[in-house]
N, C-alpha and C. Protein backbone atom coordinates (compact mmCIF):
# COMPACT_ATOMS: atom_id res chain seq x y z
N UNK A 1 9.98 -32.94 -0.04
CA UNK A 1 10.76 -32.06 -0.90
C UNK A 1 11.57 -31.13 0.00
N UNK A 2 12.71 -30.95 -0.29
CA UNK A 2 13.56 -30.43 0.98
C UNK A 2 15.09 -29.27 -0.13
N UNK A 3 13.73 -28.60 -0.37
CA UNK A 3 14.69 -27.75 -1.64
C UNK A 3 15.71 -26.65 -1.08
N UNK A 4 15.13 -26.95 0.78
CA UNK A 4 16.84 -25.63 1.36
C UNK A 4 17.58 -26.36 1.35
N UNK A 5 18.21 -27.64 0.93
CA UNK A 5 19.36 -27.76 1.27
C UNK A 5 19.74 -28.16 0.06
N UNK A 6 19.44 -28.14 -1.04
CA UNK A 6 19.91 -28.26 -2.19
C UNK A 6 19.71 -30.09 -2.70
N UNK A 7 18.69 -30.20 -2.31
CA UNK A 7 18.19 -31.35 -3.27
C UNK A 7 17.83 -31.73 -4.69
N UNK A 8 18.30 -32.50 -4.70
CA UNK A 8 18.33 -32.69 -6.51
C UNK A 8 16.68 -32.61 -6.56
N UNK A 9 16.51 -31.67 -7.35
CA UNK A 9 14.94 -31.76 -8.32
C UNK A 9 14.42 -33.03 -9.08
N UNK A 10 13.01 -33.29 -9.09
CA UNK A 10 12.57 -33.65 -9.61
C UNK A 10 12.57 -33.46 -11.43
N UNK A 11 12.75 -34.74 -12.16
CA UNK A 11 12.87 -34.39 -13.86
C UNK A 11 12.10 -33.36 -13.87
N UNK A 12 10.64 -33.53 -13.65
CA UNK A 12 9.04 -33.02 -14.18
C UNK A 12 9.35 -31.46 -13.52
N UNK A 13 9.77 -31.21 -12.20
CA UNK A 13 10.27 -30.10 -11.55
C UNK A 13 10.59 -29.35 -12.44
N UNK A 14 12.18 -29.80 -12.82
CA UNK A 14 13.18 -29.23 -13.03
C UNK A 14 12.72 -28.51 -15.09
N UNK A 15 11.77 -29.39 -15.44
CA UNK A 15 11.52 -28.88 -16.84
C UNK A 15 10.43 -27.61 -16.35
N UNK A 16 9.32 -27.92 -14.99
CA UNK A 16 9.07 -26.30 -15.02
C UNK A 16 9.82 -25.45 -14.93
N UNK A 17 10.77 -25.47 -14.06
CA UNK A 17 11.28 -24.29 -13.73
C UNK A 17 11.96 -23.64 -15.09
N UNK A 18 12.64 -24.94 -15.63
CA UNK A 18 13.13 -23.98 -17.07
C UNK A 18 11.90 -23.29 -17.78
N UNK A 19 11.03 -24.06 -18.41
CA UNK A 19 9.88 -23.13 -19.16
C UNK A 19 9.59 -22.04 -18.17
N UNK A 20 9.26 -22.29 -16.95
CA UNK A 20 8.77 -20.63 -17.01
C UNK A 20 9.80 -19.72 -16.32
N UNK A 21 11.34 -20.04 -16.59
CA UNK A 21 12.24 -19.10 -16.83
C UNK A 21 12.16 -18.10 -17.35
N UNK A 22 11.13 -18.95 -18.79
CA UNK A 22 11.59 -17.90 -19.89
C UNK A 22 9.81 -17.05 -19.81
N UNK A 23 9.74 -17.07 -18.95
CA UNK A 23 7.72 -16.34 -18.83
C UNK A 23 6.84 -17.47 -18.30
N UNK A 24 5.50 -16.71 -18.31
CA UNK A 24 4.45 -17.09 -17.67
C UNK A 24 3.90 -17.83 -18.32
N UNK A 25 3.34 -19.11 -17.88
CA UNK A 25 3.09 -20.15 -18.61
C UNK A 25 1.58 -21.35 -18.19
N UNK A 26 0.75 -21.64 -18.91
CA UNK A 26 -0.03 -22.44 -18.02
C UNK A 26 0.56 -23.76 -18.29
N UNK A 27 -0.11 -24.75 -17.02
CA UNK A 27 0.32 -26.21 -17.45
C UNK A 27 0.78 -27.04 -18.54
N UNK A 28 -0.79 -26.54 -19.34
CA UNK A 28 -0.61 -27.83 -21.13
C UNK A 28 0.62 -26.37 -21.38
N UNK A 29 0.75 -25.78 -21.70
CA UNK A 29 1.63 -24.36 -22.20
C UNK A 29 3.20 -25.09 -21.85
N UNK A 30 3.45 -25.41 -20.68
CA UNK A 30 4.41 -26.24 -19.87
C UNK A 30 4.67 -27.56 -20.37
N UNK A 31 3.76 -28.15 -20.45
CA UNK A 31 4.25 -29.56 -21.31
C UNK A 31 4.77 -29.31 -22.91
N UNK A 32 3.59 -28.38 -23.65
CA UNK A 32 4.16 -28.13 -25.22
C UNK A 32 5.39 -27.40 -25.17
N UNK A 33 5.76 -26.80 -24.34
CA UNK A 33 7.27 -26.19 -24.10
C UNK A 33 8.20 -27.50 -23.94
N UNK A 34 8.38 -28.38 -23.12
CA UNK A 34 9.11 -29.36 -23.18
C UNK A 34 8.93 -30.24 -24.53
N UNK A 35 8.49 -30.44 -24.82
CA UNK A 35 7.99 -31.23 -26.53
C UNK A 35 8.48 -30.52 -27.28
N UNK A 36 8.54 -29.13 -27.61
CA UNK A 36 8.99 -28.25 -28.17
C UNK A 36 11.01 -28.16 -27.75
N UNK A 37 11.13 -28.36 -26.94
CA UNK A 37 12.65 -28.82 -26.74
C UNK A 37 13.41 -30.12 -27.10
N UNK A 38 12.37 -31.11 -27.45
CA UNK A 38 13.14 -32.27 -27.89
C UNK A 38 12.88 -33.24 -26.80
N UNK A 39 12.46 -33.25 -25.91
CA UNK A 39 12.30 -34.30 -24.77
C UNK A 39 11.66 -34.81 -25.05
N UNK A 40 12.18 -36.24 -24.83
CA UNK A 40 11.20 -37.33 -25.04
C UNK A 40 10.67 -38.07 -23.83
N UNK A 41 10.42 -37.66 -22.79
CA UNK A 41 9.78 -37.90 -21.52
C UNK A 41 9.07 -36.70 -21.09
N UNK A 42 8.13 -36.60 -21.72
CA UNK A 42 7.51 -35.77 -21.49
C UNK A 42 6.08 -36.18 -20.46
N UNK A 43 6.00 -34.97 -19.33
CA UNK A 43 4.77 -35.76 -18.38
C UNK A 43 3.74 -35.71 -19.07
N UNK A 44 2.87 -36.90 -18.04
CA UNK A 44 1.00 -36.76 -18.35
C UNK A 44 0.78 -35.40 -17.80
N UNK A 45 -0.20 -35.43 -17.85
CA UNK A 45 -1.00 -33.73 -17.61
C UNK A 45 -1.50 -34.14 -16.10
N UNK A 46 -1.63 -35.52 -15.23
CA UNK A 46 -1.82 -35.88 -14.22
C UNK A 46 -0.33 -35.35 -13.51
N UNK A 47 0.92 -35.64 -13.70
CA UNK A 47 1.86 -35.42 -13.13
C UNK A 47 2.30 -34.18 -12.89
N UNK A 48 2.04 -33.35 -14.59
CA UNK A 48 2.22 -32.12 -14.51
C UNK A 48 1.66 -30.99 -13.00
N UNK A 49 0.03 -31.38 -12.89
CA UNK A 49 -0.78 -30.95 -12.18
C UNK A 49 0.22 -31.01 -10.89
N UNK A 50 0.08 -32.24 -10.46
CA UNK A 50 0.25 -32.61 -9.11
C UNK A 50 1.93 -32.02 -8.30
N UNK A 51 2.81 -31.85 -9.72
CA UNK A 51 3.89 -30.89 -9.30
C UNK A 51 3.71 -29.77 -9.36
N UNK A 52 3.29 -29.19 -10.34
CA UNK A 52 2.90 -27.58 -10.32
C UNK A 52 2.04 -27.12 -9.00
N UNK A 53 0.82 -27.92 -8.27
CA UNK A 53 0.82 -27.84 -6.80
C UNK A 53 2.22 -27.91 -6.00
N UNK A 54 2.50 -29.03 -5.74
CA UNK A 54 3.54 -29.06 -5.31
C UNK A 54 4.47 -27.82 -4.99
N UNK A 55 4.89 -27.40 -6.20
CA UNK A 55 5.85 -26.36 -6.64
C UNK A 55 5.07 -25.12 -5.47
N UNK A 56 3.87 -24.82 -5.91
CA UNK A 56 3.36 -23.81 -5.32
C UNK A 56 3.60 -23.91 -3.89
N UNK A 57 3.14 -24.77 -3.60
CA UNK A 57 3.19 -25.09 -1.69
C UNK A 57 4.13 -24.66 -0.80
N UNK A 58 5.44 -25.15 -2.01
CA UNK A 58 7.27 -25.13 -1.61
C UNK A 58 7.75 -23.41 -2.16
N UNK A 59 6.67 -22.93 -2.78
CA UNK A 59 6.84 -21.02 -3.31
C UNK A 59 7.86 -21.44 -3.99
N UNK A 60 8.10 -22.70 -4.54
CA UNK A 60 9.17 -22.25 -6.19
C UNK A 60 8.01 -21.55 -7.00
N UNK A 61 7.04 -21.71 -7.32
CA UNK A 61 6.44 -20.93 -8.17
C UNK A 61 4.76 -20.50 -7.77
N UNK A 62 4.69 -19.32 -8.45
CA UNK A 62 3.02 -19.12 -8.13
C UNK A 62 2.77 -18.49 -8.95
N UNK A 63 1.32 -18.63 -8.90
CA UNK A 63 -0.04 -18.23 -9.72
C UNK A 63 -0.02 -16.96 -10.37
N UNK A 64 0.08 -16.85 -11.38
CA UNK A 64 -0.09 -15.25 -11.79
C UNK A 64 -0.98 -14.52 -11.45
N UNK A 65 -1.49 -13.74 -11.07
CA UNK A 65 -2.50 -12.56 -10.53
C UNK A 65 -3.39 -12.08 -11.96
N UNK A 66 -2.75 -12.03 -12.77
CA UNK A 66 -3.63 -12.05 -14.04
C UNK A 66 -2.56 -12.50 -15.42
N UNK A 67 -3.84 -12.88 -16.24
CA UNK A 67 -3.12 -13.31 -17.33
C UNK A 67 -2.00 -12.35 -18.47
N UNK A 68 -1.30 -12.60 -19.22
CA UNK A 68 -0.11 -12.50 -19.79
C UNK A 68 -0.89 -11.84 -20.62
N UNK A 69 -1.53 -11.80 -21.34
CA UNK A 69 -2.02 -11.46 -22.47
C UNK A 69 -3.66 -11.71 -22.33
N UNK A 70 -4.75 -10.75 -22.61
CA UNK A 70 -6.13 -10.94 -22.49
C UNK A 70 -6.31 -12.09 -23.45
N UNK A 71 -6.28 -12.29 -24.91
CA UNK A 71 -6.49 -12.73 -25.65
C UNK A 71 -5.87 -14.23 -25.81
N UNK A 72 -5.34 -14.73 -24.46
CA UNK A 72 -4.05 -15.61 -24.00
C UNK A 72 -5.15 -17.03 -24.10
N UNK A 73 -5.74 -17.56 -24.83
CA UNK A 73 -6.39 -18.46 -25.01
C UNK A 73 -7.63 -19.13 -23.90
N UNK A 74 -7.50 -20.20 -23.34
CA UNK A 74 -8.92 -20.21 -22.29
C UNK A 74 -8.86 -19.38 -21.17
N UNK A 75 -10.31 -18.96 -20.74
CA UNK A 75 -9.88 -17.84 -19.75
C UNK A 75 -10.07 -18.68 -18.32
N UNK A 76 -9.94 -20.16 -18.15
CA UNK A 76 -10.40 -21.11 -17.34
C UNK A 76 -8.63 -21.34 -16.79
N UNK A 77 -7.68 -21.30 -17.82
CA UNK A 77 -6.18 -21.55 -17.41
C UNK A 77 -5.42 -20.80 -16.70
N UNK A 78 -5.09 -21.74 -15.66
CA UNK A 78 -4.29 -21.01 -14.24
C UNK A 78 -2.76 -20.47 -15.18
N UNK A 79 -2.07 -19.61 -14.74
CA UNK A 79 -1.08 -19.07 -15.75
C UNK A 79 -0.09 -19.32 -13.73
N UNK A 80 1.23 -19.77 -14.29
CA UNK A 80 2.35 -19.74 -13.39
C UNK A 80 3.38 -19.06 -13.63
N UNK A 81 4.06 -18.52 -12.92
CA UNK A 81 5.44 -17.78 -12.82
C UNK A 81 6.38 -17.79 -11.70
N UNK A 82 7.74 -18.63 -12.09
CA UNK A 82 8.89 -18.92 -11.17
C UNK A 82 8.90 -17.69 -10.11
N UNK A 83 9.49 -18.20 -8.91
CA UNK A 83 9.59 -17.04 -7.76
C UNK A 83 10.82 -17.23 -7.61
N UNK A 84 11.55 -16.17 -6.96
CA UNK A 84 13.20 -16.28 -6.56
C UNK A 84 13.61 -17.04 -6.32
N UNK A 85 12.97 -17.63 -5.09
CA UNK A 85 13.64 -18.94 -5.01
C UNK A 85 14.08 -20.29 -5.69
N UNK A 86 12.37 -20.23 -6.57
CA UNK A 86 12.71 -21.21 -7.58
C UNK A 86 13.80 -20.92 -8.94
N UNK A 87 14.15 -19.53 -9.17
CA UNK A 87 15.27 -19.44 -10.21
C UNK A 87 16.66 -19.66 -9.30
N UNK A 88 16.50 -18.90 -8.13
CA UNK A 88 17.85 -19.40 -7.39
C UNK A 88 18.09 -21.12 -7.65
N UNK A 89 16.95 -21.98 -7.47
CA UNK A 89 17.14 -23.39 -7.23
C UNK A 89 17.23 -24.09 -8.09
N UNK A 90 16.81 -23.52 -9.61
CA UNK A 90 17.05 -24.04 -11.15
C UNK A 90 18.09 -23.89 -11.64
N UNK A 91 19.23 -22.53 -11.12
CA UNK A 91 20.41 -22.05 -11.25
C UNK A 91 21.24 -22.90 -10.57
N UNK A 92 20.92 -23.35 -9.60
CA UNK A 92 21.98 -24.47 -8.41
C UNK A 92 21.68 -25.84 -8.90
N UNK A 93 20.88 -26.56 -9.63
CA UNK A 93 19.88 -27.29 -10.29
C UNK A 93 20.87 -27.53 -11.76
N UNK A 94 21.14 -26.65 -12.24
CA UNK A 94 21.66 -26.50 -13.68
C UNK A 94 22.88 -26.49 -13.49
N UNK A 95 23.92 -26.25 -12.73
CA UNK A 95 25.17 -26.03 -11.94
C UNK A 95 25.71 -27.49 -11.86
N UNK A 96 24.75 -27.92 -10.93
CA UNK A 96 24.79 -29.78 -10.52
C UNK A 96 24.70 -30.40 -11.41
N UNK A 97 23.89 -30.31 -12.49
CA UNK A 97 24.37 -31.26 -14.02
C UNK A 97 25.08 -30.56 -14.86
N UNK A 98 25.56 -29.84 -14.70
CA UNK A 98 26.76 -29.45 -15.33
C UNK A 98 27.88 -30.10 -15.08
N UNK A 99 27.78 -30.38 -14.09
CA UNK A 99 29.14 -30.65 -13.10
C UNK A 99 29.04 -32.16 -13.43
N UNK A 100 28.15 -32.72 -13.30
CA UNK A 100 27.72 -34.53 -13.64
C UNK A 100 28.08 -34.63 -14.94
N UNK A 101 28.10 -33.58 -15.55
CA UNK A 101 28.21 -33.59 -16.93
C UNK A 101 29.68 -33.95 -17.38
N UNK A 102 30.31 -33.10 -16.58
CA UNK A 102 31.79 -33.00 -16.76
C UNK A 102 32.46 -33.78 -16.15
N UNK A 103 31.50 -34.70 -15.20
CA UNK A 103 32.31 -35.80 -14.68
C UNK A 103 32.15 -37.03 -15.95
N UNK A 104 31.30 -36.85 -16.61
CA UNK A 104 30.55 -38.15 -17.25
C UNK A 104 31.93 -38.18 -18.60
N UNK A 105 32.03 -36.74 -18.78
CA UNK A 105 33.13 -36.74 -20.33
C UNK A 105 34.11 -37.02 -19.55
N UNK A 106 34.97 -37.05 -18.65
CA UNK A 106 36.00 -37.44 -18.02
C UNK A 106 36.33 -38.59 -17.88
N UNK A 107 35.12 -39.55 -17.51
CA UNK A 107 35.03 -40.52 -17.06
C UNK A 107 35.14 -41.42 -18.45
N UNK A 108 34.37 -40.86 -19.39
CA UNK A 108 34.52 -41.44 -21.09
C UNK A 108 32.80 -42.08 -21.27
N UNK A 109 32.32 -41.67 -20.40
CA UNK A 109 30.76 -41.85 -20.22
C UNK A 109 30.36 -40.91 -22.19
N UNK A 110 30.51 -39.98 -21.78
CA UNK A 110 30.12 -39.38 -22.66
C UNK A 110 31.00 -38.56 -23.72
N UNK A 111 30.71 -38.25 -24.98
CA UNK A 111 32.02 -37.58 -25.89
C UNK A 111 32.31 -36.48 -25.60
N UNK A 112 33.77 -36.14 -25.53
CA UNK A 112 34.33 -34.69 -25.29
C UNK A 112 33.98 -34.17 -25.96
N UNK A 113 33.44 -32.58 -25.80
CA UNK A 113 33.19 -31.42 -26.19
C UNK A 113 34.17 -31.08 -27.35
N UNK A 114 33.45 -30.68 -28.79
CA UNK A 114 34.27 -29.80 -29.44
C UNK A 114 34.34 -28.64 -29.54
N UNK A 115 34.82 -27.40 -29.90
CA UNK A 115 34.95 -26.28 -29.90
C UNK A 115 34.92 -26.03 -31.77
């Protein structure tokens, strides 16, 4: 994973970093957030795991120090929250398919935008 130089993210990556854009989140919390958006590739809870390590290792994201809320359901669930770097890299991340995006309607890949 070689995220200083601006490597394209991983799918499974790139859906953490959005969910816990928006807050602190545990794993299954992370998958029902993507399901909850409409994706239909949504990871196993094996994949999930093994990136959310990942993620940590590379300090896109870490461990919350305590939970969000006491009453925040099992008290066994690791809770995560994006680090600078990783919003810097979801922002450069989101930029790059934007841009694929706008090549794709150009190209006639995909339908022009209405207003």
């Amino acid at each position: 994973m070689d995220k200083d130089r601006g490597a394209a993210l991983r799918a499974v990556e790139f859906h953490i970093l959005i969910s816990l854009a928006a807050g602190e989140r545990h794993g299954y919390g992370i998958i029902l957030d993507i399901q909850e958006r409409g994706e239909t590739a949504v990871p196993d809870v094996g994949t999930m795991y093994r990136a959310l390590a990942r993620m940590v290792e590379h300090r896109l994201i870490e461990s919350a120090a305590r939970r969000p809320a006491p009453d925040a359901g099992d008290e066994r669930r690791n809770y995560y929250r994006i680090t600078d770097t990783g919003l810097r890299l979801a922002r450069a991340e989101a930029q790059r398919m934007m841009t694929l995006m706008r090549a794709a309607r150009l190209s006639g890949l995909l339908a022009k935008e209405t207003r």
